[in-house]
PDB file of N, CA and C in Angstrom:
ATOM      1  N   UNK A   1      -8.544 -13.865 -18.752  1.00  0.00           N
ATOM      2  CA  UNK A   1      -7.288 -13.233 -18.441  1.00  0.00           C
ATOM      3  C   UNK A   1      -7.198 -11.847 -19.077  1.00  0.00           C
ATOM      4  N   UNK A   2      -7.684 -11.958 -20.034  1.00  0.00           N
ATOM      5  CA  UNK A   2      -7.568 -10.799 -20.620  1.00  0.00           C
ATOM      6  C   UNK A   2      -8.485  -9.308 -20.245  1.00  0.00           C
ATOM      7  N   UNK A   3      -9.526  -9.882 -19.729  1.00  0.00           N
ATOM      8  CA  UNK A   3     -10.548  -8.912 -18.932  1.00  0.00           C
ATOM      9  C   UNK A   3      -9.831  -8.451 -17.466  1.00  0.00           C
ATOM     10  N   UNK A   4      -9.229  -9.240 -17.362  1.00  0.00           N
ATOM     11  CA  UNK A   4      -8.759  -9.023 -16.018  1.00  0.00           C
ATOM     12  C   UNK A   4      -7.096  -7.678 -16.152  1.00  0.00           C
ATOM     13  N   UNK A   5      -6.695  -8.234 -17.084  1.00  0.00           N
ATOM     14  CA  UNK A   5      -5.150  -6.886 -17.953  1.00  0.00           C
ATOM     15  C   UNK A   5      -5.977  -6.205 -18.104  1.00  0.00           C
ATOM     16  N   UNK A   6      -7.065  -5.858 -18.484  1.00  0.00           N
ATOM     17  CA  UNK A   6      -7.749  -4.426 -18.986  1.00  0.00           C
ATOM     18  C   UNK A   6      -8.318  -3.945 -18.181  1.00  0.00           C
ATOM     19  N   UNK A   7      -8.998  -4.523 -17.026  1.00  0.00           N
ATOM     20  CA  UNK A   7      -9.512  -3.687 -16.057  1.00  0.00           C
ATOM     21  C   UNK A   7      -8.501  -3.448 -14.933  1.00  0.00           C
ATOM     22  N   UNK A   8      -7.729  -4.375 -14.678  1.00  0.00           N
ATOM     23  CA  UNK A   8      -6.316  -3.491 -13.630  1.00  0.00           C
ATOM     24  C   UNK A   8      -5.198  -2.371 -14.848  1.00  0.00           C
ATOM     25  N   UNK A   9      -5.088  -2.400 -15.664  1.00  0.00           N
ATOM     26  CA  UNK A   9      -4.230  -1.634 -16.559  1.00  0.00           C
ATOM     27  C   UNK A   9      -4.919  -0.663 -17.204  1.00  0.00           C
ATOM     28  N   UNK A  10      -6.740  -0.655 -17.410  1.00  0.00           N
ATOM     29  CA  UNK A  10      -7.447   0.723 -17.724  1.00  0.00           C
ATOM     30  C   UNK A  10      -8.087   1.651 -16.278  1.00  0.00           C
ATOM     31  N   UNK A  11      -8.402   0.789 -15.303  1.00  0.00           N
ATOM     32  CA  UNK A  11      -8.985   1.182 -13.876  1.00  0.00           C
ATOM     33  C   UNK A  11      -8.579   0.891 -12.574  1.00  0.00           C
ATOM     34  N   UNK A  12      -7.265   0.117 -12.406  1.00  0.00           N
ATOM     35  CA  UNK A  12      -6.989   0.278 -10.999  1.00  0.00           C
ATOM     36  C   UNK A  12      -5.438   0.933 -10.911  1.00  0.00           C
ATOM     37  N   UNK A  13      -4.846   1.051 -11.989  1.00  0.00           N
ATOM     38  CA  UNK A  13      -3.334   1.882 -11.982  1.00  0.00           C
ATOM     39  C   UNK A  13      -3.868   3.014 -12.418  1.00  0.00           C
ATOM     40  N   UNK A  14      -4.473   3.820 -13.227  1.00  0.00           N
ATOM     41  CA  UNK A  14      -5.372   5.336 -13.038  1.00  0.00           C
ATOM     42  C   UNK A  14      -5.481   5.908 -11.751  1.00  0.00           C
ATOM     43  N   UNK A  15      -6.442   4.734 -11.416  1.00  0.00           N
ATOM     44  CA  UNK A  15      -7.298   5.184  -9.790  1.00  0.00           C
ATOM     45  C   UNK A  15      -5.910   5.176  -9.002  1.00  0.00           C
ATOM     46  N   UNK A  16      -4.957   4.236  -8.633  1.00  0.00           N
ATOM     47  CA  UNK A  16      -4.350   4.589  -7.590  1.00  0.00           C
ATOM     48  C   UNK A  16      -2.946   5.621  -8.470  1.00  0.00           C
ATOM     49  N   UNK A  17      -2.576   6.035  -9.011  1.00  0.00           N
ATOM     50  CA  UNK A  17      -1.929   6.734  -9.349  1.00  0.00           C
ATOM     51  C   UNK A  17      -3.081   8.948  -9.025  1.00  0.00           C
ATOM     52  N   UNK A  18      -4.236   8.106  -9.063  1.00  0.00           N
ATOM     53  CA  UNK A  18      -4.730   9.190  -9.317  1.00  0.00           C
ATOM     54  C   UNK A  18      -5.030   9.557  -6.928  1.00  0.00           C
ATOM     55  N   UNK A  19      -5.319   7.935  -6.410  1.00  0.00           N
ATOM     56  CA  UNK A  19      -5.344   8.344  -5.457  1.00  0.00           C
ATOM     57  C   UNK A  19      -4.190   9.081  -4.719  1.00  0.00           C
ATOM     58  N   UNK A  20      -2.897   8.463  -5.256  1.00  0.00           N
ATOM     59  CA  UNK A  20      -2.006   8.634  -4.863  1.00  0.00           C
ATOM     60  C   UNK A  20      -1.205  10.414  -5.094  1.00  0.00           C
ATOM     61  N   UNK A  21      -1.848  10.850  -6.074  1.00  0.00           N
ATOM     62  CA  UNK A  21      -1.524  12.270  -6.424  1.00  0.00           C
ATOM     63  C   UNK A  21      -2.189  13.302  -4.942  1.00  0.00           C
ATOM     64  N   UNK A  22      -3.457  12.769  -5.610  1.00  0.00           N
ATOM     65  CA  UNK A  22      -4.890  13.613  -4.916  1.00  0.00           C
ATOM     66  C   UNK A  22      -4.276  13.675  -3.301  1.00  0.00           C
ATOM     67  N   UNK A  23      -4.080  12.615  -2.845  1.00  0.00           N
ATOM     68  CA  UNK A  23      -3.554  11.948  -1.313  1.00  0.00           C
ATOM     69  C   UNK A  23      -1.799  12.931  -0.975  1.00  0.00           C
ATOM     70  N   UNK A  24      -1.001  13.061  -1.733  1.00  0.00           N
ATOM     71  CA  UNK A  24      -0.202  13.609  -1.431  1.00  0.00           C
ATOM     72  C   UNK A  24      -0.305  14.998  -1.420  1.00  0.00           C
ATOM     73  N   UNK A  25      -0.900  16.078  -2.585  1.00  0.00           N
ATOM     74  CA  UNK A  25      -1.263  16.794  -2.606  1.00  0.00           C
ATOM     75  C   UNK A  25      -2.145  17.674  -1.309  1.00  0.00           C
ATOM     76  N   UNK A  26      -3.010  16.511  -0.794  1.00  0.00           N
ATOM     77  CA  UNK A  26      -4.241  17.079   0.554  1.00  0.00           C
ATOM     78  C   UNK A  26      -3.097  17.163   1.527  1.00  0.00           C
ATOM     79  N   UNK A  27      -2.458  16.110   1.337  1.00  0.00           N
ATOM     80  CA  UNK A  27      -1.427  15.874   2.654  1.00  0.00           C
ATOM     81  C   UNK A  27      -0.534  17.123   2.848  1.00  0.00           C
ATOM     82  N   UNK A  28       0.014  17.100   1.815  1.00  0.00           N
ATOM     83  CA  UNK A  28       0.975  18.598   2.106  1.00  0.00           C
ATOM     84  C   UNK A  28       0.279  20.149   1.772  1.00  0.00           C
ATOM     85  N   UNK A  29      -0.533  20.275   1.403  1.00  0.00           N
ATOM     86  CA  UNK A  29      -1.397  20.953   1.393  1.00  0.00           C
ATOM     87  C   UNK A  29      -1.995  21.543   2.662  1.00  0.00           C
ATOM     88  N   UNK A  30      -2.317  20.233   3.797  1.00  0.00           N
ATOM     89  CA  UNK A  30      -2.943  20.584   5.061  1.00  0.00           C
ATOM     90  C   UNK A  30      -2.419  21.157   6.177  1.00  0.00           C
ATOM     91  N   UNK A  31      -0.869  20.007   5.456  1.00  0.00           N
ATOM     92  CA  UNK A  31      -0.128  19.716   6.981  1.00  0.00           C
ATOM     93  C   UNK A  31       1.380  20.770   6.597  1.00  0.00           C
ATOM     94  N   UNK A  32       0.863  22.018   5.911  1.00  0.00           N
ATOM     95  CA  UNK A  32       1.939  22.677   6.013  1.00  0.00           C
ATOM     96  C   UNK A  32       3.454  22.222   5.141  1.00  0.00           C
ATOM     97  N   UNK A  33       3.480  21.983   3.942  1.00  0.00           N
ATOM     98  CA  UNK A  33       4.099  21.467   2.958  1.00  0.00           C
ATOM     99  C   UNK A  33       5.136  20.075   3.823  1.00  0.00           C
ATOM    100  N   UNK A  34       6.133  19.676   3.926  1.00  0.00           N
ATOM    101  CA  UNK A  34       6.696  18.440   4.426  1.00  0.00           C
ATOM    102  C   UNK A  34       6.990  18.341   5.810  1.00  0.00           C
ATOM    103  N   UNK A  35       6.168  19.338   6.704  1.00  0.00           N
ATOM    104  CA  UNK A  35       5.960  19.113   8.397  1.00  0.00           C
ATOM    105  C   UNK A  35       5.744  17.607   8.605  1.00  0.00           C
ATOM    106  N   UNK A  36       4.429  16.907   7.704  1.00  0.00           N
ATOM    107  CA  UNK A  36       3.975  15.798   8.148  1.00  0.00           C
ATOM    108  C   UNK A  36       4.501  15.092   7.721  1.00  0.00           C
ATOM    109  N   UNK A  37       6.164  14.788   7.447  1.00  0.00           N
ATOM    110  CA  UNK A  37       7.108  13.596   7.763  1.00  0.00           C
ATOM    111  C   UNK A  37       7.376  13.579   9.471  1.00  0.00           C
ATOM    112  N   UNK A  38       7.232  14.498   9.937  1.00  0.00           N
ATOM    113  CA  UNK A  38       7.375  14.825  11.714  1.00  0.00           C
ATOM    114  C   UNK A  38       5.843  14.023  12.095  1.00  0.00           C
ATOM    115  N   UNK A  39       4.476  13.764  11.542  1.00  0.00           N
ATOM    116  CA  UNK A  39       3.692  12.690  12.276  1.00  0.00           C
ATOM    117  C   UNK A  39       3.715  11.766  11.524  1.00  0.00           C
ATOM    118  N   UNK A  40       4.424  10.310  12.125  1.00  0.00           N
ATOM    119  CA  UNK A  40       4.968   8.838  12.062  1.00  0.00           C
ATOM    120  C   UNK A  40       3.574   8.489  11.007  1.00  0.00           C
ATOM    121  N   UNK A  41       2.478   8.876  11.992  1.00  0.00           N
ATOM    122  CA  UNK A  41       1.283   7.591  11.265  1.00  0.00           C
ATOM    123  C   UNK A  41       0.652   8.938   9.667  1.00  0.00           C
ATOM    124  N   UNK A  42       1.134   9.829   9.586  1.00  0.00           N
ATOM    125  CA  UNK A  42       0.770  10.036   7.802  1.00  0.00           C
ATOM    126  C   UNK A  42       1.635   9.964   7.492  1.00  0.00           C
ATOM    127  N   UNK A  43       3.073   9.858   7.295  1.00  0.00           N
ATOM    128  CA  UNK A  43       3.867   8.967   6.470  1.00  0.00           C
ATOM    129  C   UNK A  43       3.750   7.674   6.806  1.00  0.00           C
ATOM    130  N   UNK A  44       2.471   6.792   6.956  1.00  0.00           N
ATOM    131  CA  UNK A  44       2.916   5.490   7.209  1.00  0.00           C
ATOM    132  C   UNK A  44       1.526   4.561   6.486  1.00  0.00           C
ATOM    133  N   UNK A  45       1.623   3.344   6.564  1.00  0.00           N
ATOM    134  CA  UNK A  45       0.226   2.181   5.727  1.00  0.00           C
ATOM    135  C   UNK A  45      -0.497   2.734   6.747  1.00  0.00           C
ATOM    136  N   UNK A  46      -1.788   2.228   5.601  1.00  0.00           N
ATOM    137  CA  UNK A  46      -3.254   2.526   6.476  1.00  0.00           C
ATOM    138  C   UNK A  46      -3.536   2.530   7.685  1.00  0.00           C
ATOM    139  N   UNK A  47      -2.870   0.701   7.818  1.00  0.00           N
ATOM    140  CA  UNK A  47      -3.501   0.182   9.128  1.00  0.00           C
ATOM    141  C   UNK A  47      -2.879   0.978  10.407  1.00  0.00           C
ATOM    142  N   UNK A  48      -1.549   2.165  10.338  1.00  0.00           N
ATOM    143  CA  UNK A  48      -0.805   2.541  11.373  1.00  0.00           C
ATOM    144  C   UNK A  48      -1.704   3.854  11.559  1.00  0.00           C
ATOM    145  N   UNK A  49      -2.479   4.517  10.041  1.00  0.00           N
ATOM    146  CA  UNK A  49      -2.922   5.531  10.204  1.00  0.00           C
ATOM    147  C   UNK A  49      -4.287   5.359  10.739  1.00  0.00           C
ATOM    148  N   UNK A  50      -4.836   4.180  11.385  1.00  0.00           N
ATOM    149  CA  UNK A  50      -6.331   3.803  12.321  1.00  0.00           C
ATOM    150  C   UNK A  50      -5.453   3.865  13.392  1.00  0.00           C
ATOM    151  N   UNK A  51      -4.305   3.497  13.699  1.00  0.00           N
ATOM    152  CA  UNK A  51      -3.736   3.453  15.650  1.00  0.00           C
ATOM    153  C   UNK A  51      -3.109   4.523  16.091  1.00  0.00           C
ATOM    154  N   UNK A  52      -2.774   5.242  14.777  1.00  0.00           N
ATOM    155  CA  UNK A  52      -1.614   6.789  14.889  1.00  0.00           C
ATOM    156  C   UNK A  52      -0.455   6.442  15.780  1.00  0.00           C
ATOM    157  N   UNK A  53       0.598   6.242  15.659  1.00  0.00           N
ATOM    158  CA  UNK A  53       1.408   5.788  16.571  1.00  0.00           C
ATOM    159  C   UNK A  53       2.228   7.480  16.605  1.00  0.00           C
ATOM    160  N   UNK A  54       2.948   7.331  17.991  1.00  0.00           N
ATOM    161  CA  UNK A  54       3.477   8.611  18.540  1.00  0.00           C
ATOM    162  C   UNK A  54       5.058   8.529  18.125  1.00  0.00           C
ATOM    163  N   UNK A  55       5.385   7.207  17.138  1.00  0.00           N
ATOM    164  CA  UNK A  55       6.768   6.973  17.631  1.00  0.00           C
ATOM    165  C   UNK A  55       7.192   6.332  16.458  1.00  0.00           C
ATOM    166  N   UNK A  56       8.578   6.803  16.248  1.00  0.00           N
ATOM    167  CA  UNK A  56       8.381   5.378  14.746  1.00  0.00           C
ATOM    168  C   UNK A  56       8.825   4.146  14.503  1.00  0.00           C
ATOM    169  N   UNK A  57       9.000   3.996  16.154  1.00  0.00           N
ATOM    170  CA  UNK A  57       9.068   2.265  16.186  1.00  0.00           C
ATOM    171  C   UNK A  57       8.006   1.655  15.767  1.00  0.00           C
ATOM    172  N   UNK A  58       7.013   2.243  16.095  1.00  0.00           N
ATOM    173  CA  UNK A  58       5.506   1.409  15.215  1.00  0.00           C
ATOM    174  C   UNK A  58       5.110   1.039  14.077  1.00  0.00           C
ATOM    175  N   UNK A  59       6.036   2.443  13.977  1.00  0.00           N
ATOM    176  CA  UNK A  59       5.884   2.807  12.335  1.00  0.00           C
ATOM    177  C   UNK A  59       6.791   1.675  11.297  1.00  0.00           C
ATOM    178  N   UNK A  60       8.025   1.533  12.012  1.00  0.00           N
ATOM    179  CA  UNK A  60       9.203   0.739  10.948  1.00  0.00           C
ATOM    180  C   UNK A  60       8.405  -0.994  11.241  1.00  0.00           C
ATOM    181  N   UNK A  61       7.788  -0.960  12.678  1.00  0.00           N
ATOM    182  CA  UNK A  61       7.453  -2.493  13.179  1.00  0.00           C
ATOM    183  C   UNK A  61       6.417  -2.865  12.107  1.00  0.00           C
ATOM    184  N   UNK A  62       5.612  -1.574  12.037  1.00  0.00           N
ATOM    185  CA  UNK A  62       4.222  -1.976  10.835  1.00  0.00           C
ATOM    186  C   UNK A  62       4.458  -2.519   9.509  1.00  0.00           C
ATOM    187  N   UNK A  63       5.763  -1.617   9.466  1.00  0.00           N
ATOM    188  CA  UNK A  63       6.524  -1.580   7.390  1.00  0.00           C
ATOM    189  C   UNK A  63       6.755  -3.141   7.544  1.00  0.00           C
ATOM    190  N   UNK A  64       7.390  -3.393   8.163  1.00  0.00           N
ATOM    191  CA  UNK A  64       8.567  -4.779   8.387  1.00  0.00           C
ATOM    192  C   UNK A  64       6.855  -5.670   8.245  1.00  0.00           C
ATOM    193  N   UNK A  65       6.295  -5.715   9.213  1.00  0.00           N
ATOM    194  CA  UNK A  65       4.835  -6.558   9.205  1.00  0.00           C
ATOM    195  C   UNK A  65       4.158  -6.897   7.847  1.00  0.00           C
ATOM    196  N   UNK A  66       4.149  -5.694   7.164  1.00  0.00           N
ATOM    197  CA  UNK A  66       3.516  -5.494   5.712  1.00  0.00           C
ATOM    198  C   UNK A  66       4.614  -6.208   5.036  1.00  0.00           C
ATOM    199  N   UNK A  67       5.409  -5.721   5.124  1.00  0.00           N
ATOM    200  CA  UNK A  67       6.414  -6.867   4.228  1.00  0.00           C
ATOM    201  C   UNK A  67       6.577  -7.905   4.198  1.00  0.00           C
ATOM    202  N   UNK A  68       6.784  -8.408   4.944  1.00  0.00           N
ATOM    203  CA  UNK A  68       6.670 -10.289   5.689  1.00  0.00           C
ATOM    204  C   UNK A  68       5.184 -10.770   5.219  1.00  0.00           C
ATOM    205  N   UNK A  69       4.311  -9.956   4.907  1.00  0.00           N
ATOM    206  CA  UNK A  69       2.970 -10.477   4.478  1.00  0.00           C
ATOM    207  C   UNK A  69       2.973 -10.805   3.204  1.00  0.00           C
ATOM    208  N   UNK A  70       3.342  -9.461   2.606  1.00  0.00           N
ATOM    209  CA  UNK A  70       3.325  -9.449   1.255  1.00  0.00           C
ATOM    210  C   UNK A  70       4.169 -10.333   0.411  1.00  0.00           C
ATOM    211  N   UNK A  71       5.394 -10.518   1.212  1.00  0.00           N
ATOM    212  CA  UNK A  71       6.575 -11.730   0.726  1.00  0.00           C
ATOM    213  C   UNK A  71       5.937 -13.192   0.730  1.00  0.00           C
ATOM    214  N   UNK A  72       4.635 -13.426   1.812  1.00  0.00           N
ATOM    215  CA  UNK A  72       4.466 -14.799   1.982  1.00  0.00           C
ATOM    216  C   UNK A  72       3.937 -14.717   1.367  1.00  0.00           C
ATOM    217  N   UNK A  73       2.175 -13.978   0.532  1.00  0.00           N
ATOM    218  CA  UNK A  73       1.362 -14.285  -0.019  1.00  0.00           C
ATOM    219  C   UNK A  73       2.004 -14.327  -1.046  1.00  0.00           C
ATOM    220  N   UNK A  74       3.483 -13.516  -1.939  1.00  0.00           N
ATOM    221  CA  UNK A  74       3.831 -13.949  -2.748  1.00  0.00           C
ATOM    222  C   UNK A  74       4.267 -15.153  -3.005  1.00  0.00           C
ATOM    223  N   UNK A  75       4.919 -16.000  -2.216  1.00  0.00           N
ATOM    224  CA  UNK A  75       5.681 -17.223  -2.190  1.00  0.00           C
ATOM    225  C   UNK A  75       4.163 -17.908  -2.239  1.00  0.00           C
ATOM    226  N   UNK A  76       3.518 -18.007  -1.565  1.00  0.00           N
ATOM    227  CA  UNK A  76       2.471 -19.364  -1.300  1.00  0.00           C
ATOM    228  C   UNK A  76       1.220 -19.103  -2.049  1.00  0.00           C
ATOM    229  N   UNK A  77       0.898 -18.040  -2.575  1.00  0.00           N
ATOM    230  CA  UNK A  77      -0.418 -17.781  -3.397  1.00  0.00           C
ATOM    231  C   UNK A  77      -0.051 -18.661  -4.552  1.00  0.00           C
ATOM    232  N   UNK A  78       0.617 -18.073  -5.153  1.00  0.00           N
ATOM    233  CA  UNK A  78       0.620 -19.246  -6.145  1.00  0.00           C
ATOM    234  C   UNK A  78       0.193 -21.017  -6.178  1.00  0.00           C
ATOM    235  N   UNK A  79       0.811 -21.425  -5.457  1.00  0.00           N
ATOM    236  CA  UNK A  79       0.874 -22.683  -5.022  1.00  0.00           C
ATOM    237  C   UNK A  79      -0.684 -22.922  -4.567  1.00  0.00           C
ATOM    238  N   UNK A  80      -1.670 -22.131  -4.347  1.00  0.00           N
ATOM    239  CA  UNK A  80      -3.025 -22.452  -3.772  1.00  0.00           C
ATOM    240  C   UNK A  80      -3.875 -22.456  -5.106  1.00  0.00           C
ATOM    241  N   UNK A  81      -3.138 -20.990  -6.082  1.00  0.00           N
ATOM    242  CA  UNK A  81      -3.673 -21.053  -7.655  1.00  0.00           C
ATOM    243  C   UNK A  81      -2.519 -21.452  -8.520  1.00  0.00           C
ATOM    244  N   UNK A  82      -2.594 -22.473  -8.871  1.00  0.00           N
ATOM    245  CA  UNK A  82      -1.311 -22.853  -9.946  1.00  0.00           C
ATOM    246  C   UNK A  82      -2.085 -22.420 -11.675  1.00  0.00           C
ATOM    247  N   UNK A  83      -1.245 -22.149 -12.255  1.00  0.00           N
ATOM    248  CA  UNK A  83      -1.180 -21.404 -13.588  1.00  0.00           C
ATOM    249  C   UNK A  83      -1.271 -22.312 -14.858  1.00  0.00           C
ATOM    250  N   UNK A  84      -0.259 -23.768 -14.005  1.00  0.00           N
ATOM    251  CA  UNK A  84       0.096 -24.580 -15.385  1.00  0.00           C
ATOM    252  C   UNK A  84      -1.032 -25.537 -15.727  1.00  0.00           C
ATOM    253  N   UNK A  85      -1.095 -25.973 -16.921  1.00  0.00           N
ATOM    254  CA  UNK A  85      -1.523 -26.958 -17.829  1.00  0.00           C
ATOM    255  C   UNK A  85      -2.064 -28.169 -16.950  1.00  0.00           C
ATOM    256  N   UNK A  86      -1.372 -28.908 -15.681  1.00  0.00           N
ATOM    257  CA  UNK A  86      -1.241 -29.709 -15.105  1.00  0.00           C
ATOM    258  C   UNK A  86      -2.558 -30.191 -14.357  1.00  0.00           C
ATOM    259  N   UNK A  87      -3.474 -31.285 -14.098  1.00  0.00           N
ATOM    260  CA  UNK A  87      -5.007 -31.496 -14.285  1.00  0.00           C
ATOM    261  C   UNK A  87      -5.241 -32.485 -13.135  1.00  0.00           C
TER     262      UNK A  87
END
């Protein structure tokens, strides 16, 4: 457990704090400082920025999708890895 706090808390909150700089920076940088809130799929998750959608119904349909995912694997992951004492 403890290898596991040190390598997400020394190397994966760095890295994405660091992707996340680098990534905003290129972005407005390229696309003409905050133009590219006007294209849906670079303000949007990955998976919208492989289909580029023209519209931002795709865009809010994708968010809502990601969410509903992320809510279940929270609720039911656990339950597949349980934590407690119990044998």
């Amino acid at each position: 457990m403890r290898n596991i706090a040190v390598f997400y808390d020394g190397l994966v909150v760095p890295g994405a704090i660091l992707l996340l700089a680098s990534g905003a920076w290129l972005t407005v940088e390229f696309f003409g400082g905050w133009d590219f809130i006007e294209i849906p799929w670079l303000a949007g998750v990955v998976a919208l920025g492989v289909i580029k959608p023209k519209t931002w119904t795709l865009f809010f349909a994708g968010c809502i999708l990601a969410l509903a995912v992320a809510a279940a694997l929270t609720v039911f992951a656990p339950k597949l890895y349980p934590w407690g004492t119990e044998r």
